[in-house]
C-alpha atoms as a PDB file:
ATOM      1  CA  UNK A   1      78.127  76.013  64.558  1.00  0.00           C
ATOM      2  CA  UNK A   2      80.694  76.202  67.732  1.00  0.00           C
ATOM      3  CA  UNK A   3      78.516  77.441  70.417  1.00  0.00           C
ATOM      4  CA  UNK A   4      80.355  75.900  74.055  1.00  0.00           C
ATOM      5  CA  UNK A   5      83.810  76.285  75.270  1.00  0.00           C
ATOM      6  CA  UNK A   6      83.916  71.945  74.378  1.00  0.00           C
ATOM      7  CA  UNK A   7      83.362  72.208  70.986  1.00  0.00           C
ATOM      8  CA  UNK A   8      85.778  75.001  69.970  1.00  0.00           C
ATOM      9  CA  UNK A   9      88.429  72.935  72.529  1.00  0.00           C
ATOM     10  CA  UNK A  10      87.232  69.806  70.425  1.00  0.00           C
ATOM     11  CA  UNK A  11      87.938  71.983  66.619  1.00  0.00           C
ATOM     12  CA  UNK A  12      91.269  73.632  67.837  1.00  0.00           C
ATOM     13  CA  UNK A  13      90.019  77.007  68.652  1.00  0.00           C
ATOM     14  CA  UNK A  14      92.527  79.511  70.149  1.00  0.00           C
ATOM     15  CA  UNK A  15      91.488  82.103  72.275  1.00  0.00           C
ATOM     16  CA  UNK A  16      93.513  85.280  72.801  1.00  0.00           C
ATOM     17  CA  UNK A  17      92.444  87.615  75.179  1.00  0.00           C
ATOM     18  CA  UNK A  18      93.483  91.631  75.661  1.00  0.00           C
ATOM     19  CA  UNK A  19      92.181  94.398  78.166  1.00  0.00           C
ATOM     20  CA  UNK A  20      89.962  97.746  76.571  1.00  0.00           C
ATOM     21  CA  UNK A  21      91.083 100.816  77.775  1.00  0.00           C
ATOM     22  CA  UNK A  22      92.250  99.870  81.197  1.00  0.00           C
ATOM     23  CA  UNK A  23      94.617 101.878  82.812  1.00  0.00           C
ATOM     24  CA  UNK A  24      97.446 100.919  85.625  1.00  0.00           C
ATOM     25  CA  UNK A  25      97.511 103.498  88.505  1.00  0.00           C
ATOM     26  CA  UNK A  26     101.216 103.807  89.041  1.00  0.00           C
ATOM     27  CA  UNK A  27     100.329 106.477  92.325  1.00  0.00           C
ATOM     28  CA  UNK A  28     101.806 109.815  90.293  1.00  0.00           C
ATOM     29  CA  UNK A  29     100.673 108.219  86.909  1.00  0.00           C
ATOM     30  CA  UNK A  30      98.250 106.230  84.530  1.00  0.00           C
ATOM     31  CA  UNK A  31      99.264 104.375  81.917  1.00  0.00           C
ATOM     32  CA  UNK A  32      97.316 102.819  79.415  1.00  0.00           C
ATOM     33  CA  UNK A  33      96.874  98.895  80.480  1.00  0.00           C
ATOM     34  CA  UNK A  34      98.909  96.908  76.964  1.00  0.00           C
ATOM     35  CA  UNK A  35      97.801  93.676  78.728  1.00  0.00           C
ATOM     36  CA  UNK A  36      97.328  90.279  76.014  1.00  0.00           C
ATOM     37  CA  UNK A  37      97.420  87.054  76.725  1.00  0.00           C
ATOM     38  CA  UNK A  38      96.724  83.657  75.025  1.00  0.00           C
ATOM     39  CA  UNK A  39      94.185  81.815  76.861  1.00  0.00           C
ATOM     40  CA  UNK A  40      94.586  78.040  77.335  1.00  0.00           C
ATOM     41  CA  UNK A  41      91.299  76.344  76.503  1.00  0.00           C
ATOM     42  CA  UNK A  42      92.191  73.147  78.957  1.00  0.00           C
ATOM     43  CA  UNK A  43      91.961  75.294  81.571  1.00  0.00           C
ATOM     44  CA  UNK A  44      88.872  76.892  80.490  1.00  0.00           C
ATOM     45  CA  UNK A  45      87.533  73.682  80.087  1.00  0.00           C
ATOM     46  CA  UNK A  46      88.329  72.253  83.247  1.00  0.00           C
ATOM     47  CA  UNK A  47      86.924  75.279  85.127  1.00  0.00           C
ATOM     48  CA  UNK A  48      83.942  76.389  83.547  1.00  0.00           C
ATOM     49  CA  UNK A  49      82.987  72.800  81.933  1.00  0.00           C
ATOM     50  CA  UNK A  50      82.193  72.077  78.517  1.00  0.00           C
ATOM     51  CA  UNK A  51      78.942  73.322  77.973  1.00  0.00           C
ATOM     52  CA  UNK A  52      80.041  77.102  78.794  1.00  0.00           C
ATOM     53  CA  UNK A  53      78.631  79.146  76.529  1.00  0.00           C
ATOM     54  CA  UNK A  54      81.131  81.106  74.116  1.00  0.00           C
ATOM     55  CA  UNK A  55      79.251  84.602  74.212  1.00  0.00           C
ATOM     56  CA  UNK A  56      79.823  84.642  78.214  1.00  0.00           C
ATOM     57  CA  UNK A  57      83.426  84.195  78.349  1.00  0.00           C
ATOM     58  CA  UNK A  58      84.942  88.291  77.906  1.00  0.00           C
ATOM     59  CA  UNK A  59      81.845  88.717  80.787  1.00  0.00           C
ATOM     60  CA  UNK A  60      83.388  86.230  83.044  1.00  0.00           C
ATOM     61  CA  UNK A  61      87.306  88.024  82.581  1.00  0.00           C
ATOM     62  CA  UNK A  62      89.300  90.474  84.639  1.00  0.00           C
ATOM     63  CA  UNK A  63      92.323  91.934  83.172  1.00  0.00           C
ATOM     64  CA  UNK A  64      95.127  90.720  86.013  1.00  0.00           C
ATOM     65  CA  UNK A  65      97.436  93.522  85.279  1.00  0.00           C
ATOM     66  CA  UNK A  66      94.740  96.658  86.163  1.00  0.00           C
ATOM     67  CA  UNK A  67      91.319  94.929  87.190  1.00  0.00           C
ATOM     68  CA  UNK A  68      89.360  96.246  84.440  1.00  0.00           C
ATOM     69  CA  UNK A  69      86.445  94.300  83.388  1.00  0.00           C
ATOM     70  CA  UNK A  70      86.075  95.598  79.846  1.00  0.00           C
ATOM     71  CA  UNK A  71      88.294  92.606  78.070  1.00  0.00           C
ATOM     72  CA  UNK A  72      88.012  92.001  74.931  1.00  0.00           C
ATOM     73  CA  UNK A  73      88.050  87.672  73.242  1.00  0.00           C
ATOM     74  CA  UNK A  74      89.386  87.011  69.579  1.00  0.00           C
ATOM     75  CA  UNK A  75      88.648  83.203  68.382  1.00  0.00           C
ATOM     76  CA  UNK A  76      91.146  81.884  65.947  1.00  0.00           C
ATOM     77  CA  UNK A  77      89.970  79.164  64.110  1.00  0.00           C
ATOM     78  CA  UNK A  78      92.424  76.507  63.106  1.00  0.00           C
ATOM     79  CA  UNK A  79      94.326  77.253  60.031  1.00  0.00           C
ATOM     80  CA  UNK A  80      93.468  81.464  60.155  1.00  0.00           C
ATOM     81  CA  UNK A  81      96.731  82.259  59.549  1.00  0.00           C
ATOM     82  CA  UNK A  82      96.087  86.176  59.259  1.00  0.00           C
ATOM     83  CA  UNK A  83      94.688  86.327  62.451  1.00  0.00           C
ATOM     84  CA  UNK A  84      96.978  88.679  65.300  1.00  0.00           C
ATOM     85  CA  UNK A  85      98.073  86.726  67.685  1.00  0.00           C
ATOM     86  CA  UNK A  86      99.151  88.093  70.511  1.00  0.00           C
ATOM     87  CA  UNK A  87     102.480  87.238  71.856  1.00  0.00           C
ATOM     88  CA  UNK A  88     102.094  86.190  75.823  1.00  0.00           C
ATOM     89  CA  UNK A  89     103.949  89.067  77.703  1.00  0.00           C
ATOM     90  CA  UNK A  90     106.731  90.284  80.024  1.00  0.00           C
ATOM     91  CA  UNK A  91     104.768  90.804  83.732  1.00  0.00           C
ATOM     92  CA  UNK A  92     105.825  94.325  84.443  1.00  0.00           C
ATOM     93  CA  UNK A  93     104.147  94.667  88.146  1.00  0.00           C
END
């Protein structure tokens, strides 16, 4: 069993990551936050070390687009072909 951000790096894990109900404050407006992003397990490794835990990564996250915590992690093991993928978006500050 995958439990650490080293072995799923190690079995070709992708990670995709996408914000829960945040909303961007546009000063007259909210919209609902549409940010996704693939995350790149190198860095992950390289800054949280290969014995992070799995279960504590969506805890450690902060959607970049509206600062919500709530984010949401999908693991896609290698060869899940069904599996959304998110495409990496358009910055729309």
């Amino acid at each position: 069993m995958v439990e650490t951000i080293g072995e799923a790096f190690n079995a070709d894990w992708q990670l995709f990551a996408r914000c829960v109900d945040g909303r961007v404050d546009l000063g007259h407006a909210a919209l609902k936050c549409e940010w996704r992003y693939d995350l790149d397990m190198m860095t992950l490794v390289a800054t949280r070390g290969r014995d992070f835990p799995l279960a504590s990564i969506a805890g450690r996250l902060r959607c970049p687009r509206c600062g919500n915590r709530r984010i949401s992690v999908t693991f896609v093991l290698p060869g899940d072909r069904k599996a959304e993928r998110p495409q990496r978006p358009i910055s729309r500050w």
